[in-house]
N, C-alpha and C. Protein backbone atom coordinates (compact mmCIF):
# COMPACT_ATOMS: atom_id res chain seq x y z
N UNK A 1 129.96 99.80 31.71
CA UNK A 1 128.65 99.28 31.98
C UNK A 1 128.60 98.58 33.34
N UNK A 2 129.55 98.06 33.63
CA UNK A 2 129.62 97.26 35.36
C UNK A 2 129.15 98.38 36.09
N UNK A 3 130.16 99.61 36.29
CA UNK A 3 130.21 100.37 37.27
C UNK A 3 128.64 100.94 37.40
N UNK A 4 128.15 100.51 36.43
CA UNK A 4 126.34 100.95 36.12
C UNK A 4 125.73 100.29 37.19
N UNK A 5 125.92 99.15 37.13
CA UNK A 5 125.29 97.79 37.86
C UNK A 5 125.81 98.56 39.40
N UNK A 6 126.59 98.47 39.57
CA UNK A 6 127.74 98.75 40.69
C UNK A 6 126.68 99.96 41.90
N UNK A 7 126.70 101.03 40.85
CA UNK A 7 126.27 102.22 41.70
C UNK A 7 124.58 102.13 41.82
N UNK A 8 123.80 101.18 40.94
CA UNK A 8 122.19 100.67 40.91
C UNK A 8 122.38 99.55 42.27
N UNK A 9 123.28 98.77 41.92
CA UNK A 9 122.99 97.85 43.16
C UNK A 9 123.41 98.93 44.74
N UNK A 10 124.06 99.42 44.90
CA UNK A 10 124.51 100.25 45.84
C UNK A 10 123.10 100.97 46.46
N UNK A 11 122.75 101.81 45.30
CA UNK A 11 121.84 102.56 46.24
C UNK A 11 120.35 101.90 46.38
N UNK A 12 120.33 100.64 45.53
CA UNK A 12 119.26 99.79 46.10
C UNK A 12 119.50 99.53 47.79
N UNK A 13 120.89 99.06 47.82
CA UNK A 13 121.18 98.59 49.24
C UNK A 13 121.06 100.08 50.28
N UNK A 14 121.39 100.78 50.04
CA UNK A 14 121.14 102.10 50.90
C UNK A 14 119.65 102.69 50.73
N UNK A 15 118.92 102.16 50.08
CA UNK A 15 117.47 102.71 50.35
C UNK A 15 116.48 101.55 51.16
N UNK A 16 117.25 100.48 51.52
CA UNK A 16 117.13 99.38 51.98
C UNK A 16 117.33 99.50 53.50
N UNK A 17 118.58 100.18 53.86
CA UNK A 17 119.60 100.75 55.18
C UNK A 17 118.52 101.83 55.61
N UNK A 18 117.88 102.58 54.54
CA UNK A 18 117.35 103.95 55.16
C UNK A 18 115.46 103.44 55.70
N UNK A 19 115.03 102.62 55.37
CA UNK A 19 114.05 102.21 55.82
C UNK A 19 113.53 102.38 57.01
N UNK A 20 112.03 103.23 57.16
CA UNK A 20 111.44 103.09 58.47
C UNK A 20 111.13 102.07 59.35
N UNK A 21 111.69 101.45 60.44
CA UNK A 21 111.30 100.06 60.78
C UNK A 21 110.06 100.49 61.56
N UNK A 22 110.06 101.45 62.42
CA UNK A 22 108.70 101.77 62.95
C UNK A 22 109.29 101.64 64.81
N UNK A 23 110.89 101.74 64.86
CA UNK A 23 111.39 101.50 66.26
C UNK A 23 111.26 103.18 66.51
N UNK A 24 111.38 103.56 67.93
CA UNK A 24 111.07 104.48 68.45
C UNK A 24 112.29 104.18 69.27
N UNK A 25 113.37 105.20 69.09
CA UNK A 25 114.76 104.72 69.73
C UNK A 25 114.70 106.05 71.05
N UNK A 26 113.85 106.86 71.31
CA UNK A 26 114.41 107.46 72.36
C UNK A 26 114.47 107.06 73.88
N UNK A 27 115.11 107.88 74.49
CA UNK A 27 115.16 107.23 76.10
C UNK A 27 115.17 108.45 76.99
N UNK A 28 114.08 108.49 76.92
CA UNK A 28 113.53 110.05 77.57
C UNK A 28 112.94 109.62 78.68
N UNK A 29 112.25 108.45 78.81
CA UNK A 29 111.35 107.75 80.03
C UNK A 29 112.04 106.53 80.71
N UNK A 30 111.47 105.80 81.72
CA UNK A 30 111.67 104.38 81.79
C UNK A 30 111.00 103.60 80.23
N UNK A 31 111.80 102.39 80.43
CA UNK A 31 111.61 101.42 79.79
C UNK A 31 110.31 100.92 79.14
N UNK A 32 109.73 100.80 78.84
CA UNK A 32 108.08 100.04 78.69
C UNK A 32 108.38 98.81 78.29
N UNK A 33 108.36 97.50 79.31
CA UNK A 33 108.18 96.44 78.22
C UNK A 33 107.06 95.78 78.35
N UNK A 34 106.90 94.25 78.52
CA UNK A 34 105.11 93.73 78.45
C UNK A 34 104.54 94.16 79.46
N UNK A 35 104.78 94.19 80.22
CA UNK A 35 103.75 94.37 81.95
C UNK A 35 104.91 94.87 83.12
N UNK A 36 105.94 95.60 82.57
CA UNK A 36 106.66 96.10 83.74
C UNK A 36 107.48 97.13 83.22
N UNK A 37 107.37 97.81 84.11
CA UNK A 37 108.60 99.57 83.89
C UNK A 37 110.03 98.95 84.22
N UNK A 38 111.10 99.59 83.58
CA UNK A 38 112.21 99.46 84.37
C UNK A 38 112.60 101.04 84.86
N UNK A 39 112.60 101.32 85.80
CA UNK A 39 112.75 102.71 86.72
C UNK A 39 114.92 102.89 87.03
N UNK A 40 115.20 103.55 85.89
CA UNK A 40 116.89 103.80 86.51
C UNK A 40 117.60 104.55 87.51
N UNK A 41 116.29 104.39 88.71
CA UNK A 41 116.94 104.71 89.64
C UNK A 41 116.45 103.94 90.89
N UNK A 42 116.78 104.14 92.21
CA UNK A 42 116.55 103.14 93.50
C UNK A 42 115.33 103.93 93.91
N UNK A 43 114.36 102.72 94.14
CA UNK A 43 113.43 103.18 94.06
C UNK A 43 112.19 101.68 94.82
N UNK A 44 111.14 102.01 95.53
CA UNK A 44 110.58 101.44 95.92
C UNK A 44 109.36 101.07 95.73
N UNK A 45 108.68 101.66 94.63
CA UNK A 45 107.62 101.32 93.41
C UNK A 45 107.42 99.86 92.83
N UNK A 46 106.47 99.29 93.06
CA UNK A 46 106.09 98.08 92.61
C UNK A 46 105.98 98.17 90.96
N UNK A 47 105.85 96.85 90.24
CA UNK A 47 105.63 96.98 89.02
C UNK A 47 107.35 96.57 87.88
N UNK A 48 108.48 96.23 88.89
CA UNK A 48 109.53 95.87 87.75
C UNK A 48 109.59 94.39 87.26
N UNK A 49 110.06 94.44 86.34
CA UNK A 49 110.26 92.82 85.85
C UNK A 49 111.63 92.08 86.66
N UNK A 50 111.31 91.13 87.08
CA UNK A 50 112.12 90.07 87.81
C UNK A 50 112.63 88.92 87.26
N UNK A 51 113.81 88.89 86.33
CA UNK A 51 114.33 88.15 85.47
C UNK A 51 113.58 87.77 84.42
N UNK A 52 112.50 88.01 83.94
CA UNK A 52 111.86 87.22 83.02
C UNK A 52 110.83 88.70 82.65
N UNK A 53 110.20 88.43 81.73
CA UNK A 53 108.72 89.60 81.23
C UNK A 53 107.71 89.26 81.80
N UNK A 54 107.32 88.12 82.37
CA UNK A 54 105.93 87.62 82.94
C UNK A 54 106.33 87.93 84.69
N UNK A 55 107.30 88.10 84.83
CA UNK A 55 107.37 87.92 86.50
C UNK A 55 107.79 89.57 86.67
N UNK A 56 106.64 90.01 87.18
CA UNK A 56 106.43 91.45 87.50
C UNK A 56 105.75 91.91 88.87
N UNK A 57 105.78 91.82 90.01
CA UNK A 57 105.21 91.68 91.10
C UNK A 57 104.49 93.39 90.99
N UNK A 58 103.13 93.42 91.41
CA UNK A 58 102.99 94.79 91.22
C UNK A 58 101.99 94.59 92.62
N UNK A 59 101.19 94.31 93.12
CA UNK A 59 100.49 94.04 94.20
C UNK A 59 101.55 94.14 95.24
N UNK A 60 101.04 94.80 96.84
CA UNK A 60 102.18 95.04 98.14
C UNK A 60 101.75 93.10 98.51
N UNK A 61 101.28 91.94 98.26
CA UNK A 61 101.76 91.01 98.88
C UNK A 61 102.40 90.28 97.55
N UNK A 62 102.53 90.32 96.29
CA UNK A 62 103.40 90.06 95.47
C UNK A 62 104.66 90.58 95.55
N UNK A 63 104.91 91.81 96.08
CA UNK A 63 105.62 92.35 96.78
C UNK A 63 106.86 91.26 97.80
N UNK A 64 105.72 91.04 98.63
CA UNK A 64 106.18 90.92 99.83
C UNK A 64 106.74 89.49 99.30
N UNK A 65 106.00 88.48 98.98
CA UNK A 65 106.34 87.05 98.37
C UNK A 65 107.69 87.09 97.98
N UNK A 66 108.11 88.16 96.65
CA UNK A 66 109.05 88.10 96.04
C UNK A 66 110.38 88.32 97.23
N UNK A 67 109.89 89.47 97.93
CA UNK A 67 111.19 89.80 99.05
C UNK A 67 111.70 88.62 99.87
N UNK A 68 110.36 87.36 100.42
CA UNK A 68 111.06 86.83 100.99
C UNK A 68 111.31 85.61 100.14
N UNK A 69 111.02 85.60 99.07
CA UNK A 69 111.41 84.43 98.03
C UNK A 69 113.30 84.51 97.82
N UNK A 70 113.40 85.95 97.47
CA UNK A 70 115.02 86.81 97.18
C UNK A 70 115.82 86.13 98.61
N UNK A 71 115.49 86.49 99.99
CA UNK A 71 115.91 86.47 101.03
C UNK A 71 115.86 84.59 101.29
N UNK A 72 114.97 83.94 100.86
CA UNK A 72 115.72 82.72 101.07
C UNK A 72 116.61 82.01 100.16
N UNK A 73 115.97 82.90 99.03
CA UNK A 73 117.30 82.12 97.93
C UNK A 73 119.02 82.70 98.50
N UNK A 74 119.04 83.85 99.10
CA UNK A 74 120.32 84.41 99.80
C UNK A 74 120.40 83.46 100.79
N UNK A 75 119.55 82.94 101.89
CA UNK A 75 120.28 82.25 102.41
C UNK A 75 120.57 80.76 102.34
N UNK A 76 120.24 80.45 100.95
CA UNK A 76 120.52 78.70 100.38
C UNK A 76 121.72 79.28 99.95
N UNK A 77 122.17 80.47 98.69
CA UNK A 77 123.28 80.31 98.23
C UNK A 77 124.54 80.25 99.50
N UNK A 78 124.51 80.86 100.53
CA UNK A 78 125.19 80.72 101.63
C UNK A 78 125.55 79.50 102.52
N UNK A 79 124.20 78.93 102.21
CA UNK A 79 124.22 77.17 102.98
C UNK A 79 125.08 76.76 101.66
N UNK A 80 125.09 76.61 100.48
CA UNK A 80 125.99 76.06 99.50
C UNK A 80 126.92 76.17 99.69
N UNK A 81 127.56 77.38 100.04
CA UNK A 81 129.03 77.72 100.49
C UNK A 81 129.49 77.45 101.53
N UNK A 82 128.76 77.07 102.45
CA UNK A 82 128.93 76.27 103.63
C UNK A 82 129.12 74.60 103.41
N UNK A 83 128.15 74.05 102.42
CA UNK A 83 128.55 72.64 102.05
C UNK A 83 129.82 72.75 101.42
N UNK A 84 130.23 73.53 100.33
CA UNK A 84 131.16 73.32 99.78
C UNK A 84 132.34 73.66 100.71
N UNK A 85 132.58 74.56 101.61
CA UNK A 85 133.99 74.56 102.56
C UNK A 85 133.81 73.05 103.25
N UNK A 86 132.74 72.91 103.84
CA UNK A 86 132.55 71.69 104.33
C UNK A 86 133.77 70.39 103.28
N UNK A 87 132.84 70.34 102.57
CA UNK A 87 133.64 69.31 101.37
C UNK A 87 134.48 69.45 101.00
N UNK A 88 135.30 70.84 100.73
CA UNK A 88 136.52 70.90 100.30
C UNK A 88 137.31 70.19 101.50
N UNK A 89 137.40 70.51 102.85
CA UNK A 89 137.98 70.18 103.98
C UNK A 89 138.00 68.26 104.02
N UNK A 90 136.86 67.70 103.99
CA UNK A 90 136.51 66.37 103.38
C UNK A 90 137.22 65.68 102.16
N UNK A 91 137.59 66.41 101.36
CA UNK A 91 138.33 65.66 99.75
C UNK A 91 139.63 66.28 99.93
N UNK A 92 140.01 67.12 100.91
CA UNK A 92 141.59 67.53 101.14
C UNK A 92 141.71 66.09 101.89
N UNK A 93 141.35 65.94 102.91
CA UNK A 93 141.99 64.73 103.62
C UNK A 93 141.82 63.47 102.74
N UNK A 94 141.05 62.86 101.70
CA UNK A 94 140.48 62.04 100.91
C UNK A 94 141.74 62.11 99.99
N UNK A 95 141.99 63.27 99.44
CA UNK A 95 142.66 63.48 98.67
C UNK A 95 144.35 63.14 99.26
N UNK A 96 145.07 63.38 100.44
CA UNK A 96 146.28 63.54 101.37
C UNK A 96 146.30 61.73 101.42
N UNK A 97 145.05 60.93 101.65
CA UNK A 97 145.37 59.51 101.65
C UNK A 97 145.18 58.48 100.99
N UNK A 98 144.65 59.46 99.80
CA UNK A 98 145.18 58.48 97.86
C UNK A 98 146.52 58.74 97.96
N UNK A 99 147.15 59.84 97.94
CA UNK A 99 148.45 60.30 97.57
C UNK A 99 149.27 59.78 98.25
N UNK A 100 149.30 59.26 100.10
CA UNK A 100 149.76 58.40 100.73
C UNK A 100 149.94 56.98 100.38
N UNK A 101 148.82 56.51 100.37
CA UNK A 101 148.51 55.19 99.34
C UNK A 101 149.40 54.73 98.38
N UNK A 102 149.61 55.39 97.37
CA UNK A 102 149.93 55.97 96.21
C UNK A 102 151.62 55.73 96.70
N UNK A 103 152.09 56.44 97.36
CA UNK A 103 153.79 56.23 97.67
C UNK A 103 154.34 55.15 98.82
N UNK A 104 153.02 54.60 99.94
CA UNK A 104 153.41 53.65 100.51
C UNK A 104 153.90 54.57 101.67
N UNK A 105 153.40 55.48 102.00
CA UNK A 105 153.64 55.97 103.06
C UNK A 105 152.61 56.74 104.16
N UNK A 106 152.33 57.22 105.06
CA UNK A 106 151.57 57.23 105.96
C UNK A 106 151.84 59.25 106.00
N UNK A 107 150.74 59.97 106.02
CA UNK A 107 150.83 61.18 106.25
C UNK A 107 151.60 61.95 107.39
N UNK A 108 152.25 62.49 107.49
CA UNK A 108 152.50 63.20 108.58
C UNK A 108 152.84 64.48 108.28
N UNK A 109 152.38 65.57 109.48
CA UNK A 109 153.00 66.58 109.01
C UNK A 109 154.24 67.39 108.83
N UNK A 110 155.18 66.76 109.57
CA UNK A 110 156.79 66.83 109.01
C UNK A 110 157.21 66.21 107.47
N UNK A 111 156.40 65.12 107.29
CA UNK A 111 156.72 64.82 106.15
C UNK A 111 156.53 65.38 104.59
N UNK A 112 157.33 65.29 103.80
CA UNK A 112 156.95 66.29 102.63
C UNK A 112 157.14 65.06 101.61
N UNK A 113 156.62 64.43 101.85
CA UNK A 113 157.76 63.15 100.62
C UNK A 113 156.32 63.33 99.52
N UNK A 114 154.89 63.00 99.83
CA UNK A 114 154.11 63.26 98.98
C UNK A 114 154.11 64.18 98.48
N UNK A 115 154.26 65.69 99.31
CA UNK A 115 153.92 66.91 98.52
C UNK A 115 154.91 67.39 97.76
N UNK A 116 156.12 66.67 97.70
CA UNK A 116 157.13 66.74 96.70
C UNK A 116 156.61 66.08 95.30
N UNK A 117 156.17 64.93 95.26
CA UNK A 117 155.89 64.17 94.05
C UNK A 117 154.97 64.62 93.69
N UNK A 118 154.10 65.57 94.07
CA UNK A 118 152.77 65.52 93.31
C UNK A 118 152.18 66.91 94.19
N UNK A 119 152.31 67.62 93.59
CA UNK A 119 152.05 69.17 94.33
C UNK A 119 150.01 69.78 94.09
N UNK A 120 149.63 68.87 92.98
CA UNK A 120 148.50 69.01 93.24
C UNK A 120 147.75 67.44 93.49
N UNK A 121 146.10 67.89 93.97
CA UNK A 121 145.48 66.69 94.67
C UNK A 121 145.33 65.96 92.98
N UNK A 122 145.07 64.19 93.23
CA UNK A 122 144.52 63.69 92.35
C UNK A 122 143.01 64.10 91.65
N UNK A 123 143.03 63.83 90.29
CA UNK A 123 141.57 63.89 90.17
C UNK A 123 140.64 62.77 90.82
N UNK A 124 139.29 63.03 91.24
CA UNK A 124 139.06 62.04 91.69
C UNK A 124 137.71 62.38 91.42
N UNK A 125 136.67 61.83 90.20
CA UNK A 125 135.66 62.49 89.53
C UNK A 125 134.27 62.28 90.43
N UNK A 126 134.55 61.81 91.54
CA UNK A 126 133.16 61.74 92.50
C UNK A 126 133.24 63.22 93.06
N UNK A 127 134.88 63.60 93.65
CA UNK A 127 134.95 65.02 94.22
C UNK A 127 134.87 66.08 93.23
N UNK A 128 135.60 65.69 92.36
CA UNK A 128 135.57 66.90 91.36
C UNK A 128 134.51 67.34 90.43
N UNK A 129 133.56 66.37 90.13
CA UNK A 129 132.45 66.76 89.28
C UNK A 129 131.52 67.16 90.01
N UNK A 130 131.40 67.08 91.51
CA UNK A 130 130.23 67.77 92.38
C UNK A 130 130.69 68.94 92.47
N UNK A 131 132.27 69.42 92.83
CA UNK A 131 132.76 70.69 93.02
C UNK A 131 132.46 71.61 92.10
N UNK A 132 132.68 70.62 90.80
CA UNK A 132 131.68 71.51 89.37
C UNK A 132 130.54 72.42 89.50
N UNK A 133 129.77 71.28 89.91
CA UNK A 133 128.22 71.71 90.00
C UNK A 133 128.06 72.77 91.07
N UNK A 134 128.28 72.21 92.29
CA UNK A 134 128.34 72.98 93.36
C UNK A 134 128.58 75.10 93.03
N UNK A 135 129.80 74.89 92.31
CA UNK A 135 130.76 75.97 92.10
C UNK A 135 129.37 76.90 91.19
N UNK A 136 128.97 75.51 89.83
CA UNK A 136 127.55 76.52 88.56
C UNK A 136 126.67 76.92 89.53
N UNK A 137 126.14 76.04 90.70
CA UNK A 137 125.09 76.57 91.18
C UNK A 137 125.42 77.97 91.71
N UNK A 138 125.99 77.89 92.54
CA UNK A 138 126.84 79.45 93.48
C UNK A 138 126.73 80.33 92.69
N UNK A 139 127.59 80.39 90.91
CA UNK A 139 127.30 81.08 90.05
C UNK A 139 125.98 81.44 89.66
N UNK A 140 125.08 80.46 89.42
CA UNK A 140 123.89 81.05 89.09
C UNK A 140 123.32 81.83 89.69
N UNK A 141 123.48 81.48 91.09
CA UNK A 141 123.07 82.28 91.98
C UNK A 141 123.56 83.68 91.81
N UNK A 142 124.68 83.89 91.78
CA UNK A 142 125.25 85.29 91.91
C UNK A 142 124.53 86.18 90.89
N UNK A 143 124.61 85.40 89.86
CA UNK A 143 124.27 85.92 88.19
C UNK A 143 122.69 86.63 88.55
N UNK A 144 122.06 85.74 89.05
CA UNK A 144 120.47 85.71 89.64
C UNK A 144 120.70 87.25 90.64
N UNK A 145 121.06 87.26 91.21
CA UNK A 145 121.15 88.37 92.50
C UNK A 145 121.67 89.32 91.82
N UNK A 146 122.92 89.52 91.07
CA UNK A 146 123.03 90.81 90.15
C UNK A 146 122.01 91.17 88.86
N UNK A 147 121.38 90.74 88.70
CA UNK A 147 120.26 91.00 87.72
C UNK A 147 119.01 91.84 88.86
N UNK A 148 118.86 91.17 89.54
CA UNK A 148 117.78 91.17 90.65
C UNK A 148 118.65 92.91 91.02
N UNK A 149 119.84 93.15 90.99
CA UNK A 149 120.31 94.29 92.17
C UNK A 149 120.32 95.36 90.93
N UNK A 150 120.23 95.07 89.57
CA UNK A 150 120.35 96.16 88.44
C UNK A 150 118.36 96.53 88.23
N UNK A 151 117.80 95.68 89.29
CA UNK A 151 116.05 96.47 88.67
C UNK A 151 116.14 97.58 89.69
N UNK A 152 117.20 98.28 90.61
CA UNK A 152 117.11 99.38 91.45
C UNK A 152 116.17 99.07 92.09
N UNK A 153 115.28 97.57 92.37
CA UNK A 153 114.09 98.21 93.26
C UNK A 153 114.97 97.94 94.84
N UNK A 154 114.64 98.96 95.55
CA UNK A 154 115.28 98.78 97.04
C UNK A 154 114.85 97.62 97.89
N UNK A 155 113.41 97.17 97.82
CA UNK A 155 113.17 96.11 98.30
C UNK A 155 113.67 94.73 97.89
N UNK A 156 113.75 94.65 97.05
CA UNK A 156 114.87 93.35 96.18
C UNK A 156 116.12 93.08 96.85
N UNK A 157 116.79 94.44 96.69
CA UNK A 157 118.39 94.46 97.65
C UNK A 157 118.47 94.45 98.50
N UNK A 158 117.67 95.09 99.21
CA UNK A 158 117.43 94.76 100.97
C UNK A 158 117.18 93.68 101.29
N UNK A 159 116.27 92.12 100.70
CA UNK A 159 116.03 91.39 100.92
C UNK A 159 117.42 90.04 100.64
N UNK A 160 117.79 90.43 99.39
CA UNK A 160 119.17 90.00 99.15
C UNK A 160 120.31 90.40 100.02
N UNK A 161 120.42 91.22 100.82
CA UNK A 161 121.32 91.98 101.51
C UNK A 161 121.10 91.17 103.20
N UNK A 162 120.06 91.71 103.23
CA UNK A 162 119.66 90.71 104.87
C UNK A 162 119.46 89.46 105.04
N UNK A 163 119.47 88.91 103.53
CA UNK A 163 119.61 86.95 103.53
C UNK A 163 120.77 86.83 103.56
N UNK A 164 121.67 87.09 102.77
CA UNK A 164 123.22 87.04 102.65
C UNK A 164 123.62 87.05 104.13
N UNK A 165 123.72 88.24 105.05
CA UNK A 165 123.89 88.27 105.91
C UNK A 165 123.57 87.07 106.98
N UNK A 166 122.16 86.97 106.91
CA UNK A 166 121.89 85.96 107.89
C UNK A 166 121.87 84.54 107.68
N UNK A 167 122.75 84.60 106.57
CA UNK A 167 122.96 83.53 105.72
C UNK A 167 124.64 83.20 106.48
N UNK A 168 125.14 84.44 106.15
CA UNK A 168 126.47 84.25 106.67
C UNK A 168 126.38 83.79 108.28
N UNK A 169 125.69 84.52 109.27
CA UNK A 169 125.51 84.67 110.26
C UNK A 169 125.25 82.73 110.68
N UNK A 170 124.52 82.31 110.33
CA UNK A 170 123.89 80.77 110.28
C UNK A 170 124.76 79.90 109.68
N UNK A 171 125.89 79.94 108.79
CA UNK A 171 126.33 78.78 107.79
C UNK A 171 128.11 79.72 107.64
N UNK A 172 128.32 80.81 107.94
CA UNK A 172 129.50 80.91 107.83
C UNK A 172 130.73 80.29 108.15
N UNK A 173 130.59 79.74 109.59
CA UNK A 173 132.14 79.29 110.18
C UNK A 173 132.05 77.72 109.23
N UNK A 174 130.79 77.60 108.81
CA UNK A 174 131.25 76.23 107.76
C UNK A 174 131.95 76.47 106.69
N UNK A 175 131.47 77.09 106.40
CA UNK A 175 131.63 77.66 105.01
C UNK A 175 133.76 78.13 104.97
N UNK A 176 134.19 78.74 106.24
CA UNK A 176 135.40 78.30 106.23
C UNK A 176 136.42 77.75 106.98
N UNK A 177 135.49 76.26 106.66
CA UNK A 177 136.51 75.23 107.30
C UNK A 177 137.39 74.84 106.01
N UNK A 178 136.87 74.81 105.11
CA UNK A 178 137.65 73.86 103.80
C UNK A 178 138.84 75.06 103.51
N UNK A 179 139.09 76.64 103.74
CA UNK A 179 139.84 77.27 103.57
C UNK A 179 141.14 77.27 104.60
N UNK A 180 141.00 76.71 106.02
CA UNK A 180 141.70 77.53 107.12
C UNK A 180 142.45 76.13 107.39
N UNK A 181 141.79 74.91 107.25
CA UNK A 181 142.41 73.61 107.55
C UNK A 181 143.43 72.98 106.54
């Protein structure tokens, strides 16, 4: 009598599994979602969604807004990376005369007596919790720009592409001082 129950409850659950939900699974077209196509290929057609469902630029000066909106956010994430070499270069030396401090001795560069005792910098949560942030923002950014470079629209990447650049071009040799010093 169980195995009764057994094979009734079963195909309750499989007529449950087989249910029409009313989804339409093919992928024969672009995308349709609220107010924007997604097009899988590079392409220069107005009308994709821009991180969100409401932000869909479809007008040539919504267009244009968004391109140079993309192109200055490329060249802030670049000024960031320029503060942060900046600062790293700043909390290396900050960091070289706690550790001096610290043993009673005076830096030099023949000397190794600190970098023997203590091979990495101190924590020091004014430097290190901005380096945090600093580091999420950069990330977000990136995260932001590869989303932005998967809608194929060409104007998006081009605008991301020529901020970066002139991003680098404007804020680079800052950007590696904190690496080379």
């Amino acid at each position: 009598m169980n195995w009764q129950y057994l094979v009734l409850c079963l195909l309750c659950w499989s007529q449950v599994g087989l249910a029409d939900n009313g989804m339409d699974m093919s992928t024969d077209g672009p995308m349709d979602l609220a107010v924007g196509n997604m097009l899988p290929y590079l392409h220069f057609t107005p009308g994709d969604n821009l991180w969100f469902l409401g932000w869909v630029p479809k007008s040539s000066g919504a267009m244009i807004g968004t391109c140079i909106a993309l192109f200055m956010l490329a060249l802030i994430e670049r000024w960031i990376a320029a503060c942060r070499g900046l600062m790293e270069y700043h909390w290396r030396q900050q960091a070289t005369i706690i550790a001096s401090d610290e043993l009673n001795t005076l830096p030099t560069k023949s000397s190794s007596v600190g970098f023997i005792k203590r091979f990495t910098p101190p924590f020091i949560p004014a430097h290190d919790i901005v380096r945090g942030v600093m580091f999420a923002a950069q990330a977000l950014l990136s995260y932001l720009f590869m989303l932005t470079v998967m809608t194929y629209q060409l104007s998006f990447i081009f605008s991301l592409v020529v901020g970066l650049g002139v991003g680098e071009t404007l804020f680079g040799r800052f950007s590696s001082i904190g690496l080379t010093h």
